[in-house]
C-alpha atoms as a PDB file:
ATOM      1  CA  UNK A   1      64.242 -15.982  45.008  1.00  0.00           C
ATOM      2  CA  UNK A   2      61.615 -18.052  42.558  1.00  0.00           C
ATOM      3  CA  UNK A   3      61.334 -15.007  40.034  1.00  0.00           C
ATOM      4  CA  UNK A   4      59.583 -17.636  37.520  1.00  0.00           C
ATOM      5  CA  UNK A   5      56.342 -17.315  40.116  1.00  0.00           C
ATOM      6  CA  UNK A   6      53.509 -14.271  39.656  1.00  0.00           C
ATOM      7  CA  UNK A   7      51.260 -13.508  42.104  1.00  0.00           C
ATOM      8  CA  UNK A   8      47.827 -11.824  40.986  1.00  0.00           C
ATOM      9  CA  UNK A   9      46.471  -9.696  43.716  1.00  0.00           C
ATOM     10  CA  UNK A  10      44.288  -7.331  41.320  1.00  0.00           C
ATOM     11  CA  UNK A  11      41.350  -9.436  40.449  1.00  0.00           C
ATOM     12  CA  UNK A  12      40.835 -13.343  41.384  1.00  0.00           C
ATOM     13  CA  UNK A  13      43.511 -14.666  43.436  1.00  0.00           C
ATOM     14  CA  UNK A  14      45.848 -16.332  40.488  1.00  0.00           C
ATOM     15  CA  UNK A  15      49.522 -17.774  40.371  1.00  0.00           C
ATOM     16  CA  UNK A  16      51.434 -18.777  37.723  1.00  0.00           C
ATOM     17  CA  UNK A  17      54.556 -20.858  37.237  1.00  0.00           C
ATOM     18  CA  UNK A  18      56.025 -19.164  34.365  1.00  0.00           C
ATOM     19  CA  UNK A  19      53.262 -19.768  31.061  1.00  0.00           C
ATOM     20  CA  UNK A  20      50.836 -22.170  33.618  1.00  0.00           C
ATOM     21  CA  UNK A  21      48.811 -21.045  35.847  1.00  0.00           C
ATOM     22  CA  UNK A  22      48.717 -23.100  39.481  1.00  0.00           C
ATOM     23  CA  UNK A  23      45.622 -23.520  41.112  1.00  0.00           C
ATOM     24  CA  UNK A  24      45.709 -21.965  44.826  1.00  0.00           C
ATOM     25  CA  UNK A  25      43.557 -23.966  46.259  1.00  0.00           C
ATOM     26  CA  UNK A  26      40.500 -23.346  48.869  1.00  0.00           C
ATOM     27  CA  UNK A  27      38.989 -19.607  49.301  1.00  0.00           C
ATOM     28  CA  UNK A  28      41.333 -19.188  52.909  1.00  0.00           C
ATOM     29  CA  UNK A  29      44.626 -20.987  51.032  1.00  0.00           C
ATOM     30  CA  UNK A  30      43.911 -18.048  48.729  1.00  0.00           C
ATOM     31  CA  UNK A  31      44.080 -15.637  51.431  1.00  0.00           C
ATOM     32  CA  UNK A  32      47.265 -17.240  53.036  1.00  0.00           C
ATOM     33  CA  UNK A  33      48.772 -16.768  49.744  1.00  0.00           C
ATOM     34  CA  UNK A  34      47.372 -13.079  49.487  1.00  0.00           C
ATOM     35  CA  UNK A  35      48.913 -11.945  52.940  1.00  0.00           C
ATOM     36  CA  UNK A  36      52.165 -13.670  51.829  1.00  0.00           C
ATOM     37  CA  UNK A  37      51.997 -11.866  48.524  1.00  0.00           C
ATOM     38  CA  UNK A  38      51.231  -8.782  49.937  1.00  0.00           C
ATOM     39  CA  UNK A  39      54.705  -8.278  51.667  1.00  0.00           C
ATOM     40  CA  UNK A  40      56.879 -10.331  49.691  1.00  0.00           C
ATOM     41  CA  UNK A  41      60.066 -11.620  51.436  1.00  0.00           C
ATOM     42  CA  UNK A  42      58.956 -10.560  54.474  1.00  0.00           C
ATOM     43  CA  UNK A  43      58.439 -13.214  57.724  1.00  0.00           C
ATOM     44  CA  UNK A  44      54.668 -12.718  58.412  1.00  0.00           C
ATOM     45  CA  UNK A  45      54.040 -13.986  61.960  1.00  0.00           C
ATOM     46  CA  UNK A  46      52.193 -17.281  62.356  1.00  0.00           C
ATOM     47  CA  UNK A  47      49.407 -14.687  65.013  1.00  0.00           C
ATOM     48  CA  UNK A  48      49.346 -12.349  62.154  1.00  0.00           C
ATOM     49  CA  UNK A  49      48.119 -14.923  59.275  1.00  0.00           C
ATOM     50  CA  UNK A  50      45.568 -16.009  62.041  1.00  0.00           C
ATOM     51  CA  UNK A  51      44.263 -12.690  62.593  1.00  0.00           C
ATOM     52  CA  UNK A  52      44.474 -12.059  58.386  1.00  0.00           C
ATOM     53  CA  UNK A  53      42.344 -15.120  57.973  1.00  0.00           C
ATOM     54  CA  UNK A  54      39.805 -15.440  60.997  1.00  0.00           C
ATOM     55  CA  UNK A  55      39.896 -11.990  63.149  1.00  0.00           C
ATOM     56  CA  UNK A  56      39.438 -11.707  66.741  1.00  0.00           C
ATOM     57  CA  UNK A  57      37.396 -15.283  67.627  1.00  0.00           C
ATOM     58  CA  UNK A  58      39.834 -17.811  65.541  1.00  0.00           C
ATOM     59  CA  UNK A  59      38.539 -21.280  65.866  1.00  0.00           C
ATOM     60  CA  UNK A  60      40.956 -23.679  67.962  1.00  0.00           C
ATOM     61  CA  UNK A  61      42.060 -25.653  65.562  1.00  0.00           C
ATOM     62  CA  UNK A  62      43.437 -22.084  63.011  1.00  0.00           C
ATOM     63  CA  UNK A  63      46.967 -22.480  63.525  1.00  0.00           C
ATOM     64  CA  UNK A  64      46.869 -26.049  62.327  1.00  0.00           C
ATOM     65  CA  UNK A  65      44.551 -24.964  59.671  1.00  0.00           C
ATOM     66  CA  UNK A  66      47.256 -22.328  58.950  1.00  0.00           C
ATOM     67  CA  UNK A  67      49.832 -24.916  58.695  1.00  0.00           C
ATOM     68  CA  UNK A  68      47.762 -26.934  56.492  1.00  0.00           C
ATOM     69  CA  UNK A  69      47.646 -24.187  54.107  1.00  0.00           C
ATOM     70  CA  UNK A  70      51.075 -23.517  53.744  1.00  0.00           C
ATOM     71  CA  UNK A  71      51.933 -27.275  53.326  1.00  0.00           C
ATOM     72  CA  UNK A  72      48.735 -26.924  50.061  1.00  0.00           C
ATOM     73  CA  UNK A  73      50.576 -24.093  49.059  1.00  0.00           C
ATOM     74  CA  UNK A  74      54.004 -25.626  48.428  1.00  0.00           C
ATOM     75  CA  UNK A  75      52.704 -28.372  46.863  1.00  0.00           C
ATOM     76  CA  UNK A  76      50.589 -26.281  44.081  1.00  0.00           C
ATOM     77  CA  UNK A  77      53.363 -23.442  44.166  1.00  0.00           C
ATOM     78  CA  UNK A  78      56.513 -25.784  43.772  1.00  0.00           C
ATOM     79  CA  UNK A  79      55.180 -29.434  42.591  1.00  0.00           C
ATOM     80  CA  UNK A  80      58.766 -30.868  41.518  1.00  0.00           C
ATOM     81  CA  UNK A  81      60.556 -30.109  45.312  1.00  0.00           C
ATOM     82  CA  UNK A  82      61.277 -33.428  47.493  1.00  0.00           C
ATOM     83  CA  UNK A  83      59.411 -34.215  50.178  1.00  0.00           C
ATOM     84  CA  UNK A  84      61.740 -34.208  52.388  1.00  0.00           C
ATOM     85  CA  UNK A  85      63.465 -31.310  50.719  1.00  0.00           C
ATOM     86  CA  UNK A  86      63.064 -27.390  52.594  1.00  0.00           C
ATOM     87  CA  UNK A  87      61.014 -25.232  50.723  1.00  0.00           C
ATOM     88  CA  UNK A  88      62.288 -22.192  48.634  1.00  0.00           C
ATOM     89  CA  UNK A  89      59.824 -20.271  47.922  1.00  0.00           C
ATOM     90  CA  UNK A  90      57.503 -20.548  50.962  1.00  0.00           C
ATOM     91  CA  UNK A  91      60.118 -20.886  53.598  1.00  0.00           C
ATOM     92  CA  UNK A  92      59.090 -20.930  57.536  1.00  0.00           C
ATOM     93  CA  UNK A  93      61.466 -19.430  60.152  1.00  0.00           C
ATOM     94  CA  UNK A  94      60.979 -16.398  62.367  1.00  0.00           C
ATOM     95  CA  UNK A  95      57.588 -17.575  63.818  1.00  0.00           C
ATOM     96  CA  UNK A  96      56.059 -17.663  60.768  1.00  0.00           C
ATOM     97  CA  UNK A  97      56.458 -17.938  56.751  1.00  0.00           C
ATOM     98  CA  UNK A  98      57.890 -15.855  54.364  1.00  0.00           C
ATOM     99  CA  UNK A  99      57.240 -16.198  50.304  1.00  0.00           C
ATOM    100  CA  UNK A 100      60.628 -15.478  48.156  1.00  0.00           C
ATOM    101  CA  UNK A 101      59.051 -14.048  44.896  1.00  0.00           C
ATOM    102  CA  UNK A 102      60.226 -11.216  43.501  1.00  0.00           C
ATOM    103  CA  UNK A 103      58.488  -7.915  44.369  1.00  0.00           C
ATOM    104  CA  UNK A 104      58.144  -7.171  40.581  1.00  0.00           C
ATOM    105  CA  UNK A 105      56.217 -10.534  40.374  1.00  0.00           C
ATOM    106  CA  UNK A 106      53.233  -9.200  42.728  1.00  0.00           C
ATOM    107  CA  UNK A 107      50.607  -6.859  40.598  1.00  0.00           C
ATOM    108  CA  UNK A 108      49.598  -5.429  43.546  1.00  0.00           C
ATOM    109  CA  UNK A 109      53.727  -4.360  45.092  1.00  0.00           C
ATOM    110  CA  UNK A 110      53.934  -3.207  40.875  1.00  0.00           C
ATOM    111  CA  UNK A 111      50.935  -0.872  41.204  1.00  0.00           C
ATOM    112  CA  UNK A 112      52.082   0.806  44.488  1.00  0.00           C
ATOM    113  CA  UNK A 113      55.194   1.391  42.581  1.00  0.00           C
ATOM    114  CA  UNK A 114      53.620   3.224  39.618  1.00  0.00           C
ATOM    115  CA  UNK A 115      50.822   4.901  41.926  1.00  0.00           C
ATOM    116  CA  UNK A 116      54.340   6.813  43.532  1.00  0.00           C
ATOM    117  CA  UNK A 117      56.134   7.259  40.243  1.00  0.00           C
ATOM    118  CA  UNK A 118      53.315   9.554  39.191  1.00  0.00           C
ATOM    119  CA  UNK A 119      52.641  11.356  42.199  1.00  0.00           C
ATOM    120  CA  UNK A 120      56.613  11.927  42.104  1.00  0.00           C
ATOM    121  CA  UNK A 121      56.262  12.740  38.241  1.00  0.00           C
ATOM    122  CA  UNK A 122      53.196  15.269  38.793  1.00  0.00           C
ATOM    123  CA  UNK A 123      55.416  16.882  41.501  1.00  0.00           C
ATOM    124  CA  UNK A 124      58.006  17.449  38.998  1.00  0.00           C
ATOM    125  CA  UNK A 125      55.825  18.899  36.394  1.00  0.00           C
ATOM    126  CA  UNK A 126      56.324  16.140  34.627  1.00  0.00           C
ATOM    127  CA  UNK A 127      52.693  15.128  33.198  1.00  0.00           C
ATOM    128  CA  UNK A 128      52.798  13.293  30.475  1.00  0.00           C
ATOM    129  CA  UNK A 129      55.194  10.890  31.984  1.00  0.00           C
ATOM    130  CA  UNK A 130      52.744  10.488  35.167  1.00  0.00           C
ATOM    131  CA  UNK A 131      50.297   9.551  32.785  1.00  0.00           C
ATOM    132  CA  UNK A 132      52.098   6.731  31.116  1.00  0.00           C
ATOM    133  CA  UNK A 133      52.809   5.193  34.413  1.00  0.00           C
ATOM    134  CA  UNK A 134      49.333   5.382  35.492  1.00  0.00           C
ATOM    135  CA  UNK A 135      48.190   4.166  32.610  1.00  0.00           C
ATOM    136  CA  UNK A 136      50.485   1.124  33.629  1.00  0.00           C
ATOM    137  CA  UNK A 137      48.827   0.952  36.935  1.00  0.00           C
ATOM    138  CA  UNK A 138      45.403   0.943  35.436  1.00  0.00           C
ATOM    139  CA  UNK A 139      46.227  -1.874  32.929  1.00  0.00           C
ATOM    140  CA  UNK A 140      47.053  -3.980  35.801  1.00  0.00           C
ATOM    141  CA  UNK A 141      43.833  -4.898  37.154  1.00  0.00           C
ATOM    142  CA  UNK A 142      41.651  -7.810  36.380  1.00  0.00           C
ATOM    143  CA  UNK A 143      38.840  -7.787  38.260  1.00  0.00           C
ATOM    144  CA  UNK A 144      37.921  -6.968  41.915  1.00  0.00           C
ATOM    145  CA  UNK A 145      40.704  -7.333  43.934  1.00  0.00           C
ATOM    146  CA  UNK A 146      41.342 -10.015  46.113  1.00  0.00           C
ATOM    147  CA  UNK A 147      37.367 -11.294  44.826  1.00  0.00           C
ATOM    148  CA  UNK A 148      36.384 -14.697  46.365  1.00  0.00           C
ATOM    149  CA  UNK A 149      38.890 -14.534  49.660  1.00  0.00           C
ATOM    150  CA  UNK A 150      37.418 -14.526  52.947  1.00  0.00           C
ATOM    151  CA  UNK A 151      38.468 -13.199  56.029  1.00  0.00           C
ATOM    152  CA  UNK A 152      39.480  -9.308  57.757  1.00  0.00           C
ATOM    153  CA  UNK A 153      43.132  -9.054  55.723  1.00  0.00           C
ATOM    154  CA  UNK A 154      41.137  -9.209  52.272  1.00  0.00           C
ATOM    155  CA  UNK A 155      38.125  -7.402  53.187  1.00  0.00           C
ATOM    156  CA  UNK A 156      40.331  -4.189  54.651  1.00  0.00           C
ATOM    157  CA  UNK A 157      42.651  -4.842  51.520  1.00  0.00           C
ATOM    158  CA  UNK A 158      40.059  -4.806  49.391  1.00  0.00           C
ATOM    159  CA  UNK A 159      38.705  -1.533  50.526  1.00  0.00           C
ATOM    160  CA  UNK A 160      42.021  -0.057  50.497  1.00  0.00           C
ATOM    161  CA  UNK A 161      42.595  -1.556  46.939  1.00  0.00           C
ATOM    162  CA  UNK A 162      39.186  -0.060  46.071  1.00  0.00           C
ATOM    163  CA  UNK A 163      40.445   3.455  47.058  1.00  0.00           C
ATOM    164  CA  UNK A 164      43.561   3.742  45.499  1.00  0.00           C
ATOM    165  CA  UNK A 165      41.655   2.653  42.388  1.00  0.00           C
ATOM    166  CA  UNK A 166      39.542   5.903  42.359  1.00  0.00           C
ATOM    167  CA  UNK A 167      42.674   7.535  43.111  1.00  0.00           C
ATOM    168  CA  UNK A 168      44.523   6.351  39.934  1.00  0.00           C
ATOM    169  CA  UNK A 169      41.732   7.552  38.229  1.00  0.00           C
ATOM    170  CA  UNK A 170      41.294  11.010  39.619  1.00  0.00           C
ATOM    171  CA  UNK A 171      44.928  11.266  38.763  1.00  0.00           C
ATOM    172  CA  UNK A 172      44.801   9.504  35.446  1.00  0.00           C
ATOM    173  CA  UNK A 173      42.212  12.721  34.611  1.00  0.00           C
ATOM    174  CA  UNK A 174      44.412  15.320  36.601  1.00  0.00           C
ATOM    175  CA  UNK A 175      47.123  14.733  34.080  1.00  0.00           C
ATOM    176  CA  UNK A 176      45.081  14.550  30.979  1.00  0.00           C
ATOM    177  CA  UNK A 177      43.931  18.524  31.920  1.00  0.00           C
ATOM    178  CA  UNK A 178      47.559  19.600  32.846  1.00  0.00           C
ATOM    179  CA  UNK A 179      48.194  18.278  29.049  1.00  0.00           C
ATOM    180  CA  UNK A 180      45.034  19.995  27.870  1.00  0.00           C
ATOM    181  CA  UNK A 181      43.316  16.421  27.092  1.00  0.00           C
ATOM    182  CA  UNK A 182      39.672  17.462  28.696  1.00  0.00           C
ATOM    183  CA  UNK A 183      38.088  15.572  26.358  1.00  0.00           C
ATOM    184  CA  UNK A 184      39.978  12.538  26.694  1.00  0.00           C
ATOM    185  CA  UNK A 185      39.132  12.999  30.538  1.00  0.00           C
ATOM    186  CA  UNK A 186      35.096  13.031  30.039  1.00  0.00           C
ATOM    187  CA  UNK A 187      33.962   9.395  29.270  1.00  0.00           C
ATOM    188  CA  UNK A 188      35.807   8.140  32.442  1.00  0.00           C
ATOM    189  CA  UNK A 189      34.775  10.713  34.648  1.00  0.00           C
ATOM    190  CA  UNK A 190      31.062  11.143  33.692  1.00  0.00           C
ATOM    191  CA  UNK A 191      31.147   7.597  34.520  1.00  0.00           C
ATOM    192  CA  UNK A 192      32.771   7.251  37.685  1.00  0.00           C
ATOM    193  CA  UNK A 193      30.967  10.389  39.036  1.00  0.00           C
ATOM    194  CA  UNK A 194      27.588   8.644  37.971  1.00  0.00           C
ATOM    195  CA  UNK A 195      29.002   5.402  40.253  1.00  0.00           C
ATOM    196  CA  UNK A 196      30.611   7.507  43.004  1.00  0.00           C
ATOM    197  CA  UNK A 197      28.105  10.537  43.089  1.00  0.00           C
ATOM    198  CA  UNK A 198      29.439  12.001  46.544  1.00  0.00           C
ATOM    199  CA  UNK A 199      33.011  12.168  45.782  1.00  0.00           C
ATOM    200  CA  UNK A 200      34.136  15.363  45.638  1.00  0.00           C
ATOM    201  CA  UNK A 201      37.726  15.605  43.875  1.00  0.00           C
ATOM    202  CA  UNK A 202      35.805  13.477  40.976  1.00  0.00           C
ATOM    203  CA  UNK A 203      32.832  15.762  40.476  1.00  0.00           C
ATOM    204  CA  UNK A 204      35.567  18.852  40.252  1.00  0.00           C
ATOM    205  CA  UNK A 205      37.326  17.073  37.666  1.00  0.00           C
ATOM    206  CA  UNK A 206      34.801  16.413  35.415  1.00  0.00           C
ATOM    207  CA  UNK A 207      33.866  20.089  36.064  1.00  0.00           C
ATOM    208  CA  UNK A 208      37.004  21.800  35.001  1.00  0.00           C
ATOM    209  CA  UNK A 209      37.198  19.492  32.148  1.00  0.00           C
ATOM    210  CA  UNK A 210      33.654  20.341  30.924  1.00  0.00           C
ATOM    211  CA  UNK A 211      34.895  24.253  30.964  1.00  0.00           C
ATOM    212  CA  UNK A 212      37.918  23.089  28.990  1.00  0.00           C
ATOM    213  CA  UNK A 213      36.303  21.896  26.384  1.00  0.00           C
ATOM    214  CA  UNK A 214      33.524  24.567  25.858  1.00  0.00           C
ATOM    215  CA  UNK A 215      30.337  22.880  27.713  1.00  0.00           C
ATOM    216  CA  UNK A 216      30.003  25.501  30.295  1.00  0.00           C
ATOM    217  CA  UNK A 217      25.793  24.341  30.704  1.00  0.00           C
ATOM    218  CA  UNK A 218      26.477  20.730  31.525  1.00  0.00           C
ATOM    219  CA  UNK A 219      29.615  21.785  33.788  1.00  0.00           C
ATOM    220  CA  UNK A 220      26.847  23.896  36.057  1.00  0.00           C
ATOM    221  CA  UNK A 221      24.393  20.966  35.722  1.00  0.00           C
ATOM    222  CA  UNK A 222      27.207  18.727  37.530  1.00  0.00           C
ATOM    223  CA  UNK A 223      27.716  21.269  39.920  1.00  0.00           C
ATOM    224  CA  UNK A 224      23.886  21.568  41.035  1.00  0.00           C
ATOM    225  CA  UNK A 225      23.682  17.955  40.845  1.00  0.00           C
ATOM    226  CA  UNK A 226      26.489  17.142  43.491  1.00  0.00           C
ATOM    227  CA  UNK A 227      25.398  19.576  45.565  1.00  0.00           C
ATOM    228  CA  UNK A 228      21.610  18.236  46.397  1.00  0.00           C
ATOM    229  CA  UNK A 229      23.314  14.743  46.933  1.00  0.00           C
ATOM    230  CA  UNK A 230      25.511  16.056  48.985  1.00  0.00           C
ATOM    231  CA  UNK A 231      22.798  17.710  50.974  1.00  0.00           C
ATOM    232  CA  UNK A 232      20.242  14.828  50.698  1.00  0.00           C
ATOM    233  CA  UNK A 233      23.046  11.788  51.593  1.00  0.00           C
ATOM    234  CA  UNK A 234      25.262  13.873  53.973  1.00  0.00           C
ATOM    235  CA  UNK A 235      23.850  17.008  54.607  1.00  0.00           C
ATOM    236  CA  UNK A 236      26.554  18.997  54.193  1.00  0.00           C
ATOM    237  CA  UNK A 237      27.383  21.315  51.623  1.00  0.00           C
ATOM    238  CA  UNK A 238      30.158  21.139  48.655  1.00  0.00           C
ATOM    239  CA  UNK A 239      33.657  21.494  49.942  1.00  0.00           C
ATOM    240  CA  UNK A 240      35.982  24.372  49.218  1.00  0.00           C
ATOM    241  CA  UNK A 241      37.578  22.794  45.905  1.00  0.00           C
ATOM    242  CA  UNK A 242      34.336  21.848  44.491  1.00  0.00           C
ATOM    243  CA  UNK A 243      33.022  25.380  45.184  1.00  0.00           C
ATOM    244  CA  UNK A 244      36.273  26.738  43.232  1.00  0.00           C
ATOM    245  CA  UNK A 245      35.752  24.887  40.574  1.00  0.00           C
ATOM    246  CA  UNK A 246      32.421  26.230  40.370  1.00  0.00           C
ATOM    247  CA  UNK A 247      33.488  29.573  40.326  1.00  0.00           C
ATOM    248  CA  UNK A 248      35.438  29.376  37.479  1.00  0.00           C
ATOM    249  CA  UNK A 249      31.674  28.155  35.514  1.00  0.00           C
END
């Protein structure tokens, strides 16, 4: 396993070779590399790349274009190997191609890895060290994930990325009340509430940590305010936890 190769997932599609970074090549090459990434020594089925990179109308020539990317990706990934010589970090086999980096070498494999530390730390009680490790998880991003790639793997990665971003977040703020930090909670949450203005669990965080730290007024103001949008952009009302939390105001 080439532990001396990183994969960035968390921002621009990046590699590096120890201290220099290796240039991935084209926008799909990228996304080759990002599927392999993404399940690290793992076989990932020649169909499945296609689908990754192109969807349901691939043109005729994407396998060969898939092979061509592998073959760019060898050369950028391991520029010393023989030509002649198999490849050891993007080996084929199986149907398809599997990249031997260690898991701990992939930002995004490390961030579902703290993400489930801390929801098995908050389970436990255990909040201050849930916060460290998602602190950990948020220091990991660089960017938009996956920014620049084409194709239907990044886009639904990049969504799913997206979400368990907010998630860290609402998390991140969850353990700052259970260690009576409201006001360390506020800057992030006012903002991400004024960016994501229907999302519930956000909006009841930055509630109950208004009413921890004395401003009852602008606590009801948040309150009022999520429930017109919610009205006016998806006519429903405020959900049960959001009402709660208004309660306690």
């Amino acid at each position: 396993m080439a532990e001396h190769v990183r994969i960035r997932l968390l921002g621009p599609v990046a590699a590096m070779r120890g201290a220099a970074a290796v240039d991935p090549g084209s926008p799909r090459q990228r996304a080759v590399l990002a599927i392999l990434a993404s399940h690290p020594g793992q076989v990932v089925p020649i169909p499945r790349l296609v689908d990754g990179l192109w969807g349901e109308h691939p043109p005729r020539s994407a396998e060969q274009s898939v092979y061509t990317y592998v073959a760019g990706l060898r050369r950028a990934l391991e520029p010393s190997r023989k030509r002649h010589r198999h490849s050891e970090l993007l080996a084929g086999g199986g149907g398809g191609y599997r990249l031997e980096v260690d898991p701990r070498h992939v930002d995004a494999v490390v961030l579902a890895g703290h993400v489930e530390s801390a929801r098995l730390e908050m389970r436990r009680d255990a909040a201050a060290e849930a916060l460290a490790s998602l602190e950990a998880a948020q220091s990991l991003w660089h960017g938009d994930p996956l920014s620049g790639v084409p194709g239907p793997f990044a886009d639904a990665e990049r969504a799913r990325l997206a979400e368990l971003r907010l998630t860290v977040a609402e998390r991140h703020a969850e353990a700052l009340l259970r260690l009576d930090r409201p006001c360390d909670a506020l800057v992030p949450l006012r903002d991400l509430t004024r960016r994501h203005p229907i999302r519930e669990r956000l909006r009841e965080l930055l509630i109950l940590a208004l009413l921890r730290s004395g401003n009852r007024a602008e606590a009801l103001e948040v309150y009022n305010e999520g429930g017109r949008i919610l009205r006016e952009e998806l006519g429903v009302d405020p959900g049960a936890s959001l009402r709660a939390a208004y309660d306690l105001a």
